[in-house]
N, C-alpha and C. Protein backbone atom coordinates (compact mmCIF):
# COMPACT_ATOMS: atom_id res chain seq x y z
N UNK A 1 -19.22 -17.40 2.19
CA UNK A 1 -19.61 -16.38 1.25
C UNK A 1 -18.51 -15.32 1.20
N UNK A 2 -18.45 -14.81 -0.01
CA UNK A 2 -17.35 -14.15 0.05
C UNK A 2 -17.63 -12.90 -1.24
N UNK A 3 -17.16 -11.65 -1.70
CA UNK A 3 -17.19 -11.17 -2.57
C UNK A 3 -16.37 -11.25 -3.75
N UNK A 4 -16.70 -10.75 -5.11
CA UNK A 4 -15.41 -11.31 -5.85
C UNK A 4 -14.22 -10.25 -6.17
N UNK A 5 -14.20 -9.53 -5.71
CA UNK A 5 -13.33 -8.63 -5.17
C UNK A 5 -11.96 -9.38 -4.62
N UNK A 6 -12.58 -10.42 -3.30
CA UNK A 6 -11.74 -11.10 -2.81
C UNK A 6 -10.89 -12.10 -3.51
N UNK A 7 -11.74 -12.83 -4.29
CA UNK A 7 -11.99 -13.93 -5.40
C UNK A 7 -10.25 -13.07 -6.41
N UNK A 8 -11.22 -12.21 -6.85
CA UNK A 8 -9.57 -11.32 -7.92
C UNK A 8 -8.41 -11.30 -7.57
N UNK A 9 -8.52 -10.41 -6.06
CA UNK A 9 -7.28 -10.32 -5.60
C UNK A 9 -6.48 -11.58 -4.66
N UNK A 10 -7.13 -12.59 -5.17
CA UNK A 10 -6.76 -13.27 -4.35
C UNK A 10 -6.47 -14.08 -2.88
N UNK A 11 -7.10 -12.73 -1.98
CA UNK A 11 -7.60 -13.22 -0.46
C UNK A 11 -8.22 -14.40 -0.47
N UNK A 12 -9.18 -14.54 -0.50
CA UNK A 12 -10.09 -15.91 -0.83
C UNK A 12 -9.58 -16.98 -2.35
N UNK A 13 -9.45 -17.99 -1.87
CA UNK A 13 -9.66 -19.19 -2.56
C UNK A 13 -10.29 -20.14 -2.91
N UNK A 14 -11.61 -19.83 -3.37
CA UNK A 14 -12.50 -21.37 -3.38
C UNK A 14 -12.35 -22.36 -4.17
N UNK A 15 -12.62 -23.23 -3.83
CA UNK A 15 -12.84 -24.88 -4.34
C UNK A 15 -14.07 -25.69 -4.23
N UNK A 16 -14.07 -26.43 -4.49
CA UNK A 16 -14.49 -27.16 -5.40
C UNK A 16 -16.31 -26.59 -5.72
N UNK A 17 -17.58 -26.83 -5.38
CA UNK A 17 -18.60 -26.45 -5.99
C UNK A 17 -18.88 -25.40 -5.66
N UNK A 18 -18.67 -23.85 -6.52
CA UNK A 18 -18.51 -22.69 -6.34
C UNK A 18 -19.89 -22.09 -6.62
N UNK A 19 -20.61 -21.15 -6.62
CA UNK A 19 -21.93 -20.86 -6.96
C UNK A 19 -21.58 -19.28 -7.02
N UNK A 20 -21.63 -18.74 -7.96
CA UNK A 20 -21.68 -16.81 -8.55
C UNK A 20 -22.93 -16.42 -8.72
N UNK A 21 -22.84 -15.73 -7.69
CA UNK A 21 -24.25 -14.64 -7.79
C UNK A 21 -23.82 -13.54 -8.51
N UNK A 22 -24.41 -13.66 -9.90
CA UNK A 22 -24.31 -12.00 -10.76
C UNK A 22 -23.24 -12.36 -12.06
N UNK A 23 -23.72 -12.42 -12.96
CA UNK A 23 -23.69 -12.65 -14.49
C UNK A 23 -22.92 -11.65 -15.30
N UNK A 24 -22.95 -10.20 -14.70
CA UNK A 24 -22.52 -8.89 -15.16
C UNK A 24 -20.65 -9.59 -15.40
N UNK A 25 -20.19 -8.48 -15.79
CA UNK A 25 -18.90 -8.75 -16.10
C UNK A 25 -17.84 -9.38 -14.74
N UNK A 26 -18.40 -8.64 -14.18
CA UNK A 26 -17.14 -9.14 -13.20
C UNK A 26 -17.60 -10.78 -12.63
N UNK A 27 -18.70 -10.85 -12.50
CA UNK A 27 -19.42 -12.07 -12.39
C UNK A 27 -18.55 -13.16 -13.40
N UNK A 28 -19.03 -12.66 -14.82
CA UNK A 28 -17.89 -13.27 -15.58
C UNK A 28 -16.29 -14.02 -15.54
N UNK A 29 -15.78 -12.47 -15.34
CA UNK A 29 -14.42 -12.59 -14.76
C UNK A 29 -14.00 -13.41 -13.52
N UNK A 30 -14.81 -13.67 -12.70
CA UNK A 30 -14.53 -14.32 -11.29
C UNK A 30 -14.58 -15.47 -11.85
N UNK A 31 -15.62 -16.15 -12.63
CA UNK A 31 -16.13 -17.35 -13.29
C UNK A 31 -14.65 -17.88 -14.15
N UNK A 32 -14.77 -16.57 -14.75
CA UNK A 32 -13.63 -17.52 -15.80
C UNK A 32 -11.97 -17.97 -14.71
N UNK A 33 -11.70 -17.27 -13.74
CA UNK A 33 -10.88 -17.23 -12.45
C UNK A 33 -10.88 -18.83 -12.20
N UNK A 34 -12.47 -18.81 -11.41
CA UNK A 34 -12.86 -19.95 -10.72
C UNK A 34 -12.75 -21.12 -11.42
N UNK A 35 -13.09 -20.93 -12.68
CA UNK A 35 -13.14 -22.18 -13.61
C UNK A 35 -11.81 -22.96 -13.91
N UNK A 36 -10.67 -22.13 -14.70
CA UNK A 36 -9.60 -22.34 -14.73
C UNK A 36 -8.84 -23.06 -13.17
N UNK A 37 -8.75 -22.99 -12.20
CA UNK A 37 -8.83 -23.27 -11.29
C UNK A 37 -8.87 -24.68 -10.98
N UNK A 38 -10.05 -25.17 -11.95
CA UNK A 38 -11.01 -26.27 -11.30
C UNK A 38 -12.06 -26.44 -10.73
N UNK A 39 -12.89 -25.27 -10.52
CA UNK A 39 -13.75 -25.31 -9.30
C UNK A 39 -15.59 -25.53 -10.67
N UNK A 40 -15.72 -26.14 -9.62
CA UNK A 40 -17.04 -26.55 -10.71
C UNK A 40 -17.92 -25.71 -10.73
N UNK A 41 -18.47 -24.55 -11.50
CA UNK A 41 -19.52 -23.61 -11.63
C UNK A 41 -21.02 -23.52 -11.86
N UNK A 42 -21.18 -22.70 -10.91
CA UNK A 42 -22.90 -22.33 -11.23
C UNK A 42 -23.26 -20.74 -10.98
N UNK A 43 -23.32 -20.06 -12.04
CA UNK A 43 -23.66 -18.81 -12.46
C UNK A 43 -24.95 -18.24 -12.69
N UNK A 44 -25.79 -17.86 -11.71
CA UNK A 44 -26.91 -17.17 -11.49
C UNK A 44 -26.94 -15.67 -11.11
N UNK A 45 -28.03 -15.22 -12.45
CA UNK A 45 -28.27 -14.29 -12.55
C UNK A 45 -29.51 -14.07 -12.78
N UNK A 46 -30.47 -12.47 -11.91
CA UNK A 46 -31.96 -12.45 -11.97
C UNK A 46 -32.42 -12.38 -13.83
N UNK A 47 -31.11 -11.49 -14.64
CA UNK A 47 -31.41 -10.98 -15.42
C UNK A 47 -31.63 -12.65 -16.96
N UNK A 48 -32.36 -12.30 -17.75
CA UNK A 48 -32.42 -13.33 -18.59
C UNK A 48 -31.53 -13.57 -19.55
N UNK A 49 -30.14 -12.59 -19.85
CA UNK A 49 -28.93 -13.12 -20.36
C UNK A 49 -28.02 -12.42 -19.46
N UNK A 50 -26.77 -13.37 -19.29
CA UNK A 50 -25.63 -12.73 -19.31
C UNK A 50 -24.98 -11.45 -19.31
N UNK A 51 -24.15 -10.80 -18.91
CA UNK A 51 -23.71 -9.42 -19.34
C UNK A 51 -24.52 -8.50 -20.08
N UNK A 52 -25.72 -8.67 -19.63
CA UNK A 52 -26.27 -7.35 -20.51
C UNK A 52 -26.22 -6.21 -20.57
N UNK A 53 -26.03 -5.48 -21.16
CA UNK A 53 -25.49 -4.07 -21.90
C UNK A 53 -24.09 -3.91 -22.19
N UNK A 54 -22.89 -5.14 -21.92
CA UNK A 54 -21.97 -5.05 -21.94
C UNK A 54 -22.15 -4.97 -23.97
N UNK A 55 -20.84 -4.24 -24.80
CA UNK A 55 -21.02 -4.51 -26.32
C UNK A 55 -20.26 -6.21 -26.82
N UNK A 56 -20.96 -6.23 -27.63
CA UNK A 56 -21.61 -7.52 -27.91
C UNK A 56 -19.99 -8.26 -28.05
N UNK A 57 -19.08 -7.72 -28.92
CA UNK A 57 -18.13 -8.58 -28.64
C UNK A 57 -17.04 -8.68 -27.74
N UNK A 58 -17.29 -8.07 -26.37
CA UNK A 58 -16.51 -8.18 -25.58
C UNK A 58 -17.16 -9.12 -24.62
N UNK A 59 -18.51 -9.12 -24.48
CA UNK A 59 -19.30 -10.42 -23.95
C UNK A 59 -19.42 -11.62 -24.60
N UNK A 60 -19.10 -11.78 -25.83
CA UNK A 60 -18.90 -12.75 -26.40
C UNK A 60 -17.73 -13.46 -26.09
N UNK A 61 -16.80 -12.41 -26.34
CA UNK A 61 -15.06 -12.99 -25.64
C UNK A 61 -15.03 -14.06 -24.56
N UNK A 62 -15.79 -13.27 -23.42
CA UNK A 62 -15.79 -13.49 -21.98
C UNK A 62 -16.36 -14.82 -22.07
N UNK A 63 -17.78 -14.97 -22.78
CA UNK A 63 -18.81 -15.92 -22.25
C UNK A 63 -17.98 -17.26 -23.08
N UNK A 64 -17.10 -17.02 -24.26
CA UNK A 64 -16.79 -18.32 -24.64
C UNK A 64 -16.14 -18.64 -23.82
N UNK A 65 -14.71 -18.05 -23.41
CA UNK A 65 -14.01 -18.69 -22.48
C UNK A 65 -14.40 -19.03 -21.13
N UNK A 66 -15.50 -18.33 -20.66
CA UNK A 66 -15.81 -18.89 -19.53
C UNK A 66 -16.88 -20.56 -19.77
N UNK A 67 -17.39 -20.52 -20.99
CA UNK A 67 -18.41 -21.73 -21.10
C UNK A 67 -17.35 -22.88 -21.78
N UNK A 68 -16.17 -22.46 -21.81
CA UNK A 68 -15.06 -23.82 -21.60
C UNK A 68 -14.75 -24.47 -20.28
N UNK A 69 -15.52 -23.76 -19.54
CA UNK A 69 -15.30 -24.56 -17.91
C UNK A 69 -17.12 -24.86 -17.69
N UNK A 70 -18.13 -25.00 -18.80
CA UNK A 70 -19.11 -25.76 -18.60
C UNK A 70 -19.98 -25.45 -17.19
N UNK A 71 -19.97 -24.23 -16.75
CA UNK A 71 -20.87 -24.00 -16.07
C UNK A 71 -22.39 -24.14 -16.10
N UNK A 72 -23.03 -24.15 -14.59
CA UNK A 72 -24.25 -24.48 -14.81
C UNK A 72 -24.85 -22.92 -14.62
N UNK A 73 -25.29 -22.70 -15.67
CA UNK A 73 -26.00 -21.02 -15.89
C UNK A 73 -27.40 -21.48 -15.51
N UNK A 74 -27.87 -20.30 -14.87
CA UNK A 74 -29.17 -20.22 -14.27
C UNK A 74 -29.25 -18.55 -14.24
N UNK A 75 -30.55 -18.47 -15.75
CA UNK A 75 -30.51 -16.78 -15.92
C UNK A 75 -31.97 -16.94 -15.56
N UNK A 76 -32.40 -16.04 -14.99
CA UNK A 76 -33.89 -15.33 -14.35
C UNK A 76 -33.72 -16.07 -12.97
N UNK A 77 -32.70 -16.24 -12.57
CA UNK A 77 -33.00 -16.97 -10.96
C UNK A 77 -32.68 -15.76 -10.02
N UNK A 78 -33.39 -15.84 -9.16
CA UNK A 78 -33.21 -14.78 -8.00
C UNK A 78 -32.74 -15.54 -6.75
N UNK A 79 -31.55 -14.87 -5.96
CA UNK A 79 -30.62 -15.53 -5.22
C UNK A 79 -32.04 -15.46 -3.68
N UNK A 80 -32.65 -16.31 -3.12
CA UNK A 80 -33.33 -16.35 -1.89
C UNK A 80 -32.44 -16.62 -0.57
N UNK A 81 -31.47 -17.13 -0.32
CA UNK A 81 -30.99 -17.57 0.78
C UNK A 81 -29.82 -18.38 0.42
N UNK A 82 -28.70 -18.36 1.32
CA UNK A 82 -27.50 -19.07 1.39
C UNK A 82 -27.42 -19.94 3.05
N UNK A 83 -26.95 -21.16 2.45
CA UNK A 83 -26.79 -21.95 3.34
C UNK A 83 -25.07 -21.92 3.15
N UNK A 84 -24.68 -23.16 4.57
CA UNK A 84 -23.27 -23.73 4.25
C UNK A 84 -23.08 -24.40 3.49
N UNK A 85 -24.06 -25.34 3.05
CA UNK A 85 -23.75 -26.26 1.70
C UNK A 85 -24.81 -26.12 0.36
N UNK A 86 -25.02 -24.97 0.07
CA UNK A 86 -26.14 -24.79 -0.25
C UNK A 86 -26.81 -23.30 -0.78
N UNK A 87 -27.27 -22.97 -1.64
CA UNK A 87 -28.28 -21.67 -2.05
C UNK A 87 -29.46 -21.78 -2.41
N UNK A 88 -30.36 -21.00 -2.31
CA UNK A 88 -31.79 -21.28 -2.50
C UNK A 88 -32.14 -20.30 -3.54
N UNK A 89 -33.32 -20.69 -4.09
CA UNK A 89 -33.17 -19.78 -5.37
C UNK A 89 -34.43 -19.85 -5.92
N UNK A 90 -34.83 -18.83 -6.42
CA UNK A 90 -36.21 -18.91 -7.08
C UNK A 90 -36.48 -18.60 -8.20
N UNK A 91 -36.40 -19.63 -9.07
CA UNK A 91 -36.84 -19.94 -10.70
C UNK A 91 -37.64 -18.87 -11.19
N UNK A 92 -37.16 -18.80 -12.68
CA UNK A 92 -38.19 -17.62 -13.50
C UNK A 92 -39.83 -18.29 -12.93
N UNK A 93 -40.21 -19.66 -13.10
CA UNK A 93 -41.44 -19.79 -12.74
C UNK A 93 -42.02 -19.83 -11.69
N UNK A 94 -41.05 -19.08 -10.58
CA UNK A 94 -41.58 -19.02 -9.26
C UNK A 94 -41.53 -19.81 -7.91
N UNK A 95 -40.76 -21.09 -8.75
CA UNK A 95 -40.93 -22.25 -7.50
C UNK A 95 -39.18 -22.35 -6.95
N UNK A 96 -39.34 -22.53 -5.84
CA UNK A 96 -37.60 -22.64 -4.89
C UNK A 96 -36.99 -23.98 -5.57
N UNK A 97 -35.83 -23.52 -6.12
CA UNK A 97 -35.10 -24.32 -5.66
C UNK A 97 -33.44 -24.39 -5.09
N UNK A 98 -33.22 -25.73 -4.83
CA UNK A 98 -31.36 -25.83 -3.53
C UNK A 98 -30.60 -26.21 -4.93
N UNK A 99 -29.51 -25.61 -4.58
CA UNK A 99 -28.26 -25.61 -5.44
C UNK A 99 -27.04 -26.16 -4.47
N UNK A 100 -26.71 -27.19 -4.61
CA UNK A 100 -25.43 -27.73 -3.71
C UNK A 100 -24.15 -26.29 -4.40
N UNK A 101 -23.26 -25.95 -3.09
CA UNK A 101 -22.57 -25.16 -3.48
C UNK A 101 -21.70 -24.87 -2.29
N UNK A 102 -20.51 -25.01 -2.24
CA UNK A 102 -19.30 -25.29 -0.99
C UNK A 102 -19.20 -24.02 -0.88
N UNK A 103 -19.00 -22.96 -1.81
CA UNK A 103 -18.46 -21.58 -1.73
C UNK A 103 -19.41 -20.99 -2.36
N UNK A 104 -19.91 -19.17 -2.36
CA UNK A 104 -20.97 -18.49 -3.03
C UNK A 104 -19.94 -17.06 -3.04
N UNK A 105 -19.57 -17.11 -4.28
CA UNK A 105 -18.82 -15.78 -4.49
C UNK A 105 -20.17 -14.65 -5.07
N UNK A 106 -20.68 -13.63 -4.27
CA UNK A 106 -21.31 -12.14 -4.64
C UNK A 106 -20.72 -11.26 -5.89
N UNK A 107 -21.13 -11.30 -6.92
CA UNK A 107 -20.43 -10.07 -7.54
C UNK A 107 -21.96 -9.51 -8.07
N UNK A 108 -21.97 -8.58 -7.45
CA UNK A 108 -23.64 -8.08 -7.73
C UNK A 108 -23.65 -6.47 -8.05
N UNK A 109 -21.98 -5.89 -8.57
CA UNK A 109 -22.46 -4.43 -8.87
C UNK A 109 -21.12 -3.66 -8.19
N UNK A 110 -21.04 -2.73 -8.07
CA UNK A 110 -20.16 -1.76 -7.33
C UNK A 110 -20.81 -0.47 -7.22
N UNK A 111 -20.23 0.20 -6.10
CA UNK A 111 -20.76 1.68 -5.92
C UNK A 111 -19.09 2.42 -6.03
N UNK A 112 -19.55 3.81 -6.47
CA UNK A 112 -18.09 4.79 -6.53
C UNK A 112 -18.21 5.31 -4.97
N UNK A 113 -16.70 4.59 -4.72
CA UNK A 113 -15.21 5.32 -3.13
C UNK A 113 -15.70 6.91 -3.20
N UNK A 114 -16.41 7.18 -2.29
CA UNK A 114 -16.24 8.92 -2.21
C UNK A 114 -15.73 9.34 -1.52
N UNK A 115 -14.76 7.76 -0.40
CA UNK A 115 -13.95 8.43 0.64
C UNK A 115 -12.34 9.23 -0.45
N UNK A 116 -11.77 8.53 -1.03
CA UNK A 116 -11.45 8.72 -1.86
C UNK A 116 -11.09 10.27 -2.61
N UNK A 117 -12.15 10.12 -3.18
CA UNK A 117 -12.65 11.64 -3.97
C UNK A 117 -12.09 12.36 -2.66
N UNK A 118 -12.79 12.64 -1.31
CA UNK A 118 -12.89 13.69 -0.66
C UNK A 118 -11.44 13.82 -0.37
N UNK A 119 -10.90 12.89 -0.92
CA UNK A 119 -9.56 12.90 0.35
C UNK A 119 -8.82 14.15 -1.05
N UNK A 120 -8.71 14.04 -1.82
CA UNK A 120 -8.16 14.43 -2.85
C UNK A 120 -8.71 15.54 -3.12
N UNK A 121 -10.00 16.33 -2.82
CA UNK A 121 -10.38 17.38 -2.84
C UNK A 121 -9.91 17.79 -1.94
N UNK A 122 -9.42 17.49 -0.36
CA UNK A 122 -9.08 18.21 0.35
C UNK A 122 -7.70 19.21 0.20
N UNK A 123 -7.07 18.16 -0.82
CA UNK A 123 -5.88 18.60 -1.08
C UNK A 123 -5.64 19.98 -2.37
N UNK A 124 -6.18 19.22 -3.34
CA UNK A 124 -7.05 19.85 -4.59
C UNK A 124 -8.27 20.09 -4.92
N UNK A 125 -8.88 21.74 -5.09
CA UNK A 125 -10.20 21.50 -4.67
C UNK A 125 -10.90 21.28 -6.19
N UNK A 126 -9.85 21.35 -7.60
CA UNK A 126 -10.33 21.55 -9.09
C UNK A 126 -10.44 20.16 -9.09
N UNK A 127 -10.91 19.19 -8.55
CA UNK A 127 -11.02 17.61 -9.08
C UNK A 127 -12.21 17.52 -9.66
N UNK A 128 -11.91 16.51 -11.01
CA UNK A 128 -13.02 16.33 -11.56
C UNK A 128 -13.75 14.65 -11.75
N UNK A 129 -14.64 14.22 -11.36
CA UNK A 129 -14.93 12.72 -10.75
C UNK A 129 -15.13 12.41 -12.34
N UNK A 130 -14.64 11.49 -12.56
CA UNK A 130 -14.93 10.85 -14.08
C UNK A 130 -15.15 9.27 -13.79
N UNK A 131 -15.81 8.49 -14.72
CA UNK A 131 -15.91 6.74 -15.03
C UNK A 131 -16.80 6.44 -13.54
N UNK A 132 -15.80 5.49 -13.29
CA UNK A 132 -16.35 4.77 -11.95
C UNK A 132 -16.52 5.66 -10.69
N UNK A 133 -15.31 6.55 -10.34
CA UNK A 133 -15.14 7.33 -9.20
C UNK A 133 -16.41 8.32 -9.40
N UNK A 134 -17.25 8.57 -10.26
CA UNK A 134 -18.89 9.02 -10.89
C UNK A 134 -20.01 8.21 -10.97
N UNK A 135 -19.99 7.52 -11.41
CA UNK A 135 -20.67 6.29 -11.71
C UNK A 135 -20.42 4.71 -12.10
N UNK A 136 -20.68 3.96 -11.65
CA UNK A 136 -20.59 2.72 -12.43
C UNK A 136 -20.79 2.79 -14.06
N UNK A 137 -20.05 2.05 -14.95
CA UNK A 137 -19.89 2.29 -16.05
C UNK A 137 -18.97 1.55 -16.71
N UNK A 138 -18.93 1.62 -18.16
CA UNK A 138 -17.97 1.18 -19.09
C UNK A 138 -16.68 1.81 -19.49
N UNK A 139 -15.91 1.46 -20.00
CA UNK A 139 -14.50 1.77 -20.12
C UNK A 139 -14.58 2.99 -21.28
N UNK A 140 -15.63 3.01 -22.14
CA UNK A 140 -15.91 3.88 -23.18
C UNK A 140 -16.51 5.12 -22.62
N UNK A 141 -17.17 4.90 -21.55
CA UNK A 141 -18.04 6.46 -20.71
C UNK A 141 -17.04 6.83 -20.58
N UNK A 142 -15.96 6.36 -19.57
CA UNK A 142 -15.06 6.71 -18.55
C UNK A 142 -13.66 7.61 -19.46
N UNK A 143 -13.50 6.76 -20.90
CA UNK A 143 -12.84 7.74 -21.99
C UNK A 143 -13.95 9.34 -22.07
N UNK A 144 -14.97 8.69 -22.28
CA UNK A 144 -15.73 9.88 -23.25
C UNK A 144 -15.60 10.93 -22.01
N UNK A 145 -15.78 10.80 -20.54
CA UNK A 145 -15.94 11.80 -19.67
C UNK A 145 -14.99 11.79 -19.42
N UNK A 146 -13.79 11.47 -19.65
CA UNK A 146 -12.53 12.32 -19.58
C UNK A 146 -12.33 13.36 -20.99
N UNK A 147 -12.71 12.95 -21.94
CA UNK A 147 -12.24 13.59 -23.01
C UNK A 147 -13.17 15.13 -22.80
N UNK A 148 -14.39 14.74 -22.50
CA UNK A 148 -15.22 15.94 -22.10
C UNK A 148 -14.87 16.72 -20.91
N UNK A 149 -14.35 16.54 -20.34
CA UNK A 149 -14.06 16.96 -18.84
C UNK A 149 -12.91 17.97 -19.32
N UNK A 150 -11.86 17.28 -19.71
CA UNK A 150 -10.58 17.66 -20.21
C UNK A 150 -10.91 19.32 -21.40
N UNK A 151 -11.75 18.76 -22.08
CA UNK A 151 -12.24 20.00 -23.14
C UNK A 151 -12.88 21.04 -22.87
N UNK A 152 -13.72 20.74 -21.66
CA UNK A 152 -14.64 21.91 -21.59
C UNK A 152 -14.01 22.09 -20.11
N UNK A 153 -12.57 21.66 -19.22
CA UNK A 153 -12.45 22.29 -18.14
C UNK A 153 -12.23 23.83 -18.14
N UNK A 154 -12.99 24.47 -17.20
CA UNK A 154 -13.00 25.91 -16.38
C UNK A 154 -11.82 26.24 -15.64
N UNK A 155 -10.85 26.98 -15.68
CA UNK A 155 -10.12 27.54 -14.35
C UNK A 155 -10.43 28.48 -14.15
């Protein structure tokens, strides 16, 4: 098991029957990684589509190119347990089931570095946390709260 963090940057390498926990974008992105690759996919997510709330044609982008590597999508499944050869999983209708799977890459979300932030306040105390280093978010918040930040800053 591994995160896809690792998966991006490259630390980790998996092969051959890969299994992604988490549908969200980066879920995506690891997928479309893994796929190209070779590695045979299975993409489970609790939620009942794909990237949801991502805007519509940038999830569209993603999901074609990633459904050129023919993954096996499994939306409303909830991740129960990981084995070594293996994940367990529990169907929108409630009943378990095993997913053969050599590797299980996590991409289930991110939280904002506040080690980070602090380090940079120590130095500068006018910092202002915008996008991710604030919240998890889209590339459009992370403009809009800079543009706001920037306009209405105080000295």
């Amino acid at each position: 098991m591994c995160f896809a963090e690792d998966v991006i940057n490259g630390r980790i390498i998996p092969k051959g029957k890969v299994a992604v926990i988490g549908a969200g974008m980066t879920g995506l992105e690891v997928s479309e990684m893994l796929g190209a690759s070779g590695c045979e996919l299975t993409i489970v997510d609790m939620l009942s589509e794909p990237a949801a709330g991502v805007y519509s044609i940038v999830r569209d982008d993603i999901l074609k190119r990633v459904y050129e590597y023919k993954p096996n999508m499994l939306l409303g499944y909830r991740l129960c347990e990981i084995f070594s050869d293996a994940i367990c999983l529990k169907t929108p209708s409630g009943e378990i089931s095993r997913v053969e799977a050599e590797h299980v890459v996590l991409a289930l979300g991110v939280l904002p570095e506040q080690g980070m932030l602090d380090a940079y306040r120590a130095v500068c105390p006018q910092i202002i946390s915008i996008g991710d280093a604030s919240k998890p978010g889209r590339i459009y918040e992370a403009i809009r709260d800079g543009l706001l930040s920037a306009f209405y800053f105080e000295t």
